[in-house]
N, C-alpha and C. Protein backbone atom coordinates (compact mmCIF):
# COMPACT_ATOMS: atom_id res chain seq x y z
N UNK A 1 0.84 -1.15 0.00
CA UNK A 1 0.00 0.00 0.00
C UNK A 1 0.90 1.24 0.00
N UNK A 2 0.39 2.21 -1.06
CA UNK A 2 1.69 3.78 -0.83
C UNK A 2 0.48 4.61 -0.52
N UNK A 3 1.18 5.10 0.70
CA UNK A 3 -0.25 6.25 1.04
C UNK A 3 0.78 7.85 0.82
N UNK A 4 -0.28 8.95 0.57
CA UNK A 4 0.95 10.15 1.30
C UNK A 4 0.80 10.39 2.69
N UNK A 5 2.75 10.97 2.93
CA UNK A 5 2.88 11.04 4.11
C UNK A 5 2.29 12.23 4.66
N UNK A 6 1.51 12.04 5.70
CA UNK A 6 0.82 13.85 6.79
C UNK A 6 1.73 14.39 6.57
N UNK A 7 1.69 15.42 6.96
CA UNK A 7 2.58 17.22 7.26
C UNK A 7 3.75 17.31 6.03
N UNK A 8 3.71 16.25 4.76
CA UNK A 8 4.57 17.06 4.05
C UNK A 8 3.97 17.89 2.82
N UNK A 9 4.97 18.18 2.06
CA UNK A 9 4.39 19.22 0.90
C UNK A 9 3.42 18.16 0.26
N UNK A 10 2.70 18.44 -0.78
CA UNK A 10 1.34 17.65 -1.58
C UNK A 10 2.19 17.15 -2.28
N UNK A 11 1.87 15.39 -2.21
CA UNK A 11 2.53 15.03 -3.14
C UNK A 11 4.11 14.44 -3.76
N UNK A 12 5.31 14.72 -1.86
CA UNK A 12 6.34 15.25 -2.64
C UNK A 12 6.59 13.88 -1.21
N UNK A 13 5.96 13.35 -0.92
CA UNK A 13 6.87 11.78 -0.16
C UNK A 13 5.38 10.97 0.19
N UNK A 14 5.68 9.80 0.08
CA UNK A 14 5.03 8.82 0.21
C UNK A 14 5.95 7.54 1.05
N UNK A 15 4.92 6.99 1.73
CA UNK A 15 5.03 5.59 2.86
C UNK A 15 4.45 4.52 1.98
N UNK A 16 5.26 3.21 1.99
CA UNK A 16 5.36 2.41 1.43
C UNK A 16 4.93 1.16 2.90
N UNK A 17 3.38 0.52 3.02
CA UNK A 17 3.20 -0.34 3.85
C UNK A 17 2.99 -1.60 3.39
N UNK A 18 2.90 -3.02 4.39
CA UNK A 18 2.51 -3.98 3.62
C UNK A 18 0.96 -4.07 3.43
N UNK A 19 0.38 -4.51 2.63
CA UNK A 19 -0.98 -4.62 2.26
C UNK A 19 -2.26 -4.44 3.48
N UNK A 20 -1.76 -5.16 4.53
CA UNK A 20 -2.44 -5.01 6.06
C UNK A 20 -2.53 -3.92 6.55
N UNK A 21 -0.95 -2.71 6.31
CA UNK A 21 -0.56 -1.88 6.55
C UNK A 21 0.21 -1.80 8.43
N UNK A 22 0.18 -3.36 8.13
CA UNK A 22 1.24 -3.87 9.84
C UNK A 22 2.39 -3.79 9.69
N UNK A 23 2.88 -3.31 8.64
CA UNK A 23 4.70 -2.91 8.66
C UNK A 23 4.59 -2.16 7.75
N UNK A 24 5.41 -1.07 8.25
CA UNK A 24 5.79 -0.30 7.52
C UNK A 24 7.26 -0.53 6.57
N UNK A 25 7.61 0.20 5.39
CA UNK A 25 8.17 -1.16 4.61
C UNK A 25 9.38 0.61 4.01
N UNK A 26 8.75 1.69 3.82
CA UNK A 26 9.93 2.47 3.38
C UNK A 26 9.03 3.82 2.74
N UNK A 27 9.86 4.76 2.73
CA UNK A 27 9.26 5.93 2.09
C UNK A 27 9.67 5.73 0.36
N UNK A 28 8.92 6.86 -0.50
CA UNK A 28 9.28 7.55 -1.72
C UNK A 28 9.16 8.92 -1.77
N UNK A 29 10.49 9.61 -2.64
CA UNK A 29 10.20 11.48 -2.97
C UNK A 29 9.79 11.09 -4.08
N UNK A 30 8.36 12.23 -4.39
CA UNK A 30 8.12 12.10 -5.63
C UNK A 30 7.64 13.34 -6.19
N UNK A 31 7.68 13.73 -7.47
CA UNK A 31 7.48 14.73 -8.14
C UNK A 31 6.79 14.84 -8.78
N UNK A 32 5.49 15.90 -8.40
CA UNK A 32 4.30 15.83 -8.86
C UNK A 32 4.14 16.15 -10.64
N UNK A 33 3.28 15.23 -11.55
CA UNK A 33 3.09 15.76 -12.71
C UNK A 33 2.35 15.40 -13.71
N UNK A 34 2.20 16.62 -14.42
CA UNK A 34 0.73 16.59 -14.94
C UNK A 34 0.61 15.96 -16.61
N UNK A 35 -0.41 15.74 -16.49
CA UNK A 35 -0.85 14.81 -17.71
C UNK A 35 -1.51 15.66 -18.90
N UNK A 36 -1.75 15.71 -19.95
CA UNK A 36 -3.08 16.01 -20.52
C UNK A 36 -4.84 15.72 -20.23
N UNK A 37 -4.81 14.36 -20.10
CA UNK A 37 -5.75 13.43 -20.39
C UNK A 37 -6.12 13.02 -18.58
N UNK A 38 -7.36 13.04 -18.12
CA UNK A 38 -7.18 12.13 -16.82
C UNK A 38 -6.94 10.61 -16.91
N UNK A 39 -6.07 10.36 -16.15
CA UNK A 39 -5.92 8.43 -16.19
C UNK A 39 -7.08 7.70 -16.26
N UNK A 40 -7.05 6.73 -17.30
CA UNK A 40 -7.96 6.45 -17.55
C UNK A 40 -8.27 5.31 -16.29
N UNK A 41 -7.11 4.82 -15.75
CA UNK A 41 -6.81 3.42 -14.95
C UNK A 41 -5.63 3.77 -13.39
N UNK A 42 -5.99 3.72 -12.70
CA UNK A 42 -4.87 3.53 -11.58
C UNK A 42 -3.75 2.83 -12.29
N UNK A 43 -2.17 3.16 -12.30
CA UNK A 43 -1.61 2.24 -12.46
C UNK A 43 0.09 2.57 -12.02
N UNK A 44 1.06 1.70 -11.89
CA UNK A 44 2.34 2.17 -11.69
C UNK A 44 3.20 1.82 -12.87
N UNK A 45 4.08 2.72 -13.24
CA UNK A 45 5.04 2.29 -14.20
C UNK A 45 5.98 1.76 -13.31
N UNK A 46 6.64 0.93 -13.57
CA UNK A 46 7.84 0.23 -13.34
C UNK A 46 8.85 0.27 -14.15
N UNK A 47 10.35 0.47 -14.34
CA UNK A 47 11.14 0.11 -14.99
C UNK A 47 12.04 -1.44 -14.48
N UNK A 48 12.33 -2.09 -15.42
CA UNK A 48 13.62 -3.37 -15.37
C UNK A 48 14.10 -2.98 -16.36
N UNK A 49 15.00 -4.03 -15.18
CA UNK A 49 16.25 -3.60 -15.84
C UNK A 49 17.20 -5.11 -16.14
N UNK A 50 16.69 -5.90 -16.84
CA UNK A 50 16.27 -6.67 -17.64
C UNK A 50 17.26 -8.17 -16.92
N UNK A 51 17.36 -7.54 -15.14
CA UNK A 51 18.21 -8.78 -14.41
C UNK A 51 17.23 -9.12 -13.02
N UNK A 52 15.82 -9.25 -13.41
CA UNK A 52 15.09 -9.22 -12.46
C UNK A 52 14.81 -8.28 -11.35
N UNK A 53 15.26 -6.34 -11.69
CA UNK A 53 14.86 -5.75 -10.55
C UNK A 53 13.97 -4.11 -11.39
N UNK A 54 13.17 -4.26 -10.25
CA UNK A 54 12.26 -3.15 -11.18
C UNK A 54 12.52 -2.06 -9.77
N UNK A 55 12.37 -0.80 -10.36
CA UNK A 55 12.21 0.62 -9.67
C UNK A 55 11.19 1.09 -9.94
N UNK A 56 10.04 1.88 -9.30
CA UNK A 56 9.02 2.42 -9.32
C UNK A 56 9.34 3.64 -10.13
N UNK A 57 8.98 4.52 -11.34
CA UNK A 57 8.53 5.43 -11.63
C UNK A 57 7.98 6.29 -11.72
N UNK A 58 6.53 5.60 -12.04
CA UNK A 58 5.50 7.07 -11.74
C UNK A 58 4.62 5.98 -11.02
N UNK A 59 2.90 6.85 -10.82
CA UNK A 59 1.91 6.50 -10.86
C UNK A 59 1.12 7.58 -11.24
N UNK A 60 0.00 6.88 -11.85
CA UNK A 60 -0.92 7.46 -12.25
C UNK A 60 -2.27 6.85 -11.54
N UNK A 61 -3.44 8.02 -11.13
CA UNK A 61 -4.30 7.57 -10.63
C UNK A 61 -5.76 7.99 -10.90
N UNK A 62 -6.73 6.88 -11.53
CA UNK A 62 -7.78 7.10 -12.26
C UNK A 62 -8.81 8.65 -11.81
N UNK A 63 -9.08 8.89 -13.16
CA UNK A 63 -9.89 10.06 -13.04
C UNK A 63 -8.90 11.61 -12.72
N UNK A 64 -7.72 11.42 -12.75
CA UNK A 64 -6.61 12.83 -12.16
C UNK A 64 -6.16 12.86 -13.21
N UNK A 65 -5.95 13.95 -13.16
CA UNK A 65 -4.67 14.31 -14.81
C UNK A 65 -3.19 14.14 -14.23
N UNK A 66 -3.12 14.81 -12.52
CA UNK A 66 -1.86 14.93 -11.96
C UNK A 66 -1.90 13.49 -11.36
N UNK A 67 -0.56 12.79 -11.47
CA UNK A 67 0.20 11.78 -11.24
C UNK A 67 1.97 12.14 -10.39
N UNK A 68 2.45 11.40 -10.07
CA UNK A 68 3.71 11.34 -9.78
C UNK A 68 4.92 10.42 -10.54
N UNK A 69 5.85 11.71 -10.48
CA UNK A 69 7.02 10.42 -10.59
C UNK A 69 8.22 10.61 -9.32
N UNK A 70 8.67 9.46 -9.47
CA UNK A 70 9.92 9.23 -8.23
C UNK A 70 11.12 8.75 -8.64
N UNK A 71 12.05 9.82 -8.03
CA UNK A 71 13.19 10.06 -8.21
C UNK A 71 13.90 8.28 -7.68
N UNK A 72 14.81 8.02 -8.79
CA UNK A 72 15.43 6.62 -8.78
C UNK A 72 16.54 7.01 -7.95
N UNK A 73 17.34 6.64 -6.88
CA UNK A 73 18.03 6.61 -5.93
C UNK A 73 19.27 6.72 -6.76
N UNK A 74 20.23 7.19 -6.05
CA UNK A 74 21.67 7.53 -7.43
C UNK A 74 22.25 6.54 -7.67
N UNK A 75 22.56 5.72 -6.71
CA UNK A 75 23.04 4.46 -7.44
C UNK A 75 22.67 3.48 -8.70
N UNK A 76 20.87 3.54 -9.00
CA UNK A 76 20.20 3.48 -10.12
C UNK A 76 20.65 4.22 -11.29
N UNK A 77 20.87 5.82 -10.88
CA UNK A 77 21.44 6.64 -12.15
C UNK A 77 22.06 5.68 -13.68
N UNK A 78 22.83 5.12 -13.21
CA UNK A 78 23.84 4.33 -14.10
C UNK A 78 22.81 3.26 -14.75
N UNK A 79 22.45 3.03 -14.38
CA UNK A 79 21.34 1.95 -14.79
C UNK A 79 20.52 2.14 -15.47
N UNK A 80 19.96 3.27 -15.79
CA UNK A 80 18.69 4.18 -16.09
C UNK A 80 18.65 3.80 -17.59
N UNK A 81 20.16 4.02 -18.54
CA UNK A 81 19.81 3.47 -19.86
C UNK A 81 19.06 2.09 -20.38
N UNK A 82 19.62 1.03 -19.54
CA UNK A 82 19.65 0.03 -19.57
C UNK A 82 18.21 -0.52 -19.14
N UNK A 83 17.10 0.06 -18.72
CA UNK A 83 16.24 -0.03 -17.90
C UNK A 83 14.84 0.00 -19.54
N UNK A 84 13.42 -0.93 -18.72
CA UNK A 84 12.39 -0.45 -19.91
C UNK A 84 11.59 -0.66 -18.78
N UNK A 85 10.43 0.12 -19.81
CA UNK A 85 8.97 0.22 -18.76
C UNK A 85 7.63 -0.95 -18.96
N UNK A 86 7.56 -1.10 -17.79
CA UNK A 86 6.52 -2.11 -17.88
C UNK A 86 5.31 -1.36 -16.45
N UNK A 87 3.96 -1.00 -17.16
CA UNK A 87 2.92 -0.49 -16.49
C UNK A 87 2.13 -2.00 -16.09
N UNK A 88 1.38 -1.64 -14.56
CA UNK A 88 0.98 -2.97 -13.25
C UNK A 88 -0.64 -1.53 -13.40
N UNK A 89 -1.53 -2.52 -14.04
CA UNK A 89 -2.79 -1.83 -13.10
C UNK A 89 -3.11 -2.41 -11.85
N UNK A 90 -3.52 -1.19 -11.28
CA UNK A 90 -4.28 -1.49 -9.38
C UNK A 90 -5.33 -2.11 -10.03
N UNK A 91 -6.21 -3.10 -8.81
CA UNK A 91 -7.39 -3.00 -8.69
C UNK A 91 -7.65 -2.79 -7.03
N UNK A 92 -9.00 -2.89 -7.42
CA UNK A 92 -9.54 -2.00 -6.41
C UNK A 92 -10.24 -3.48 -5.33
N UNK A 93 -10.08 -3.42 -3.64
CA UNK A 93 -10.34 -4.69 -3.31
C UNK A 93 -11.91 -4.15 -2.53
């Protein structure tokens, strides 16, 4: 589950829980941004990087035009060419 975190700017960190939301599992910075079109679908982009490890990108979330993306940690930097996108729709439980 990524919720946003209280008291920060809109948008600009998110908490990363497990599905129960009984552990907390890690934050994301992310950078708010806008679309044309509202999402048609909840969904996350993912990049791999084609040795079994994916980094979160954006999300997009149905009915919003504004979405996020998140900054890949620097050690990723290097990696970034090498990387492709593969989009995960949510559903809804």
């Amino acid at each position: 589950m990524i919720l946003p975190v209280p008291g920060s700017p809109v948008g600009s960190l998110f908490a990363i829980y497990s599905d129960d939301r009984a552990s907390f599992e890690g934050l994301l910075s992310a950078i708010p941004a806008s679309e044309s079109q509202p999402a048609q679908a909840t969904e996350l982009v993912l990049h791999a990087n084609g040795q079994g490890e994916y980094t979160l990108d954006q999300l997009r979330i149905l009915g919003n035009k504004q979405g996020y993306e998140f900054r890949a940690p620097k050690s990723d930097a290097s990696r970034e060419r090498e990387m492709t996108s593969v989009e995960v729709r949510a559903e809804a439980r």
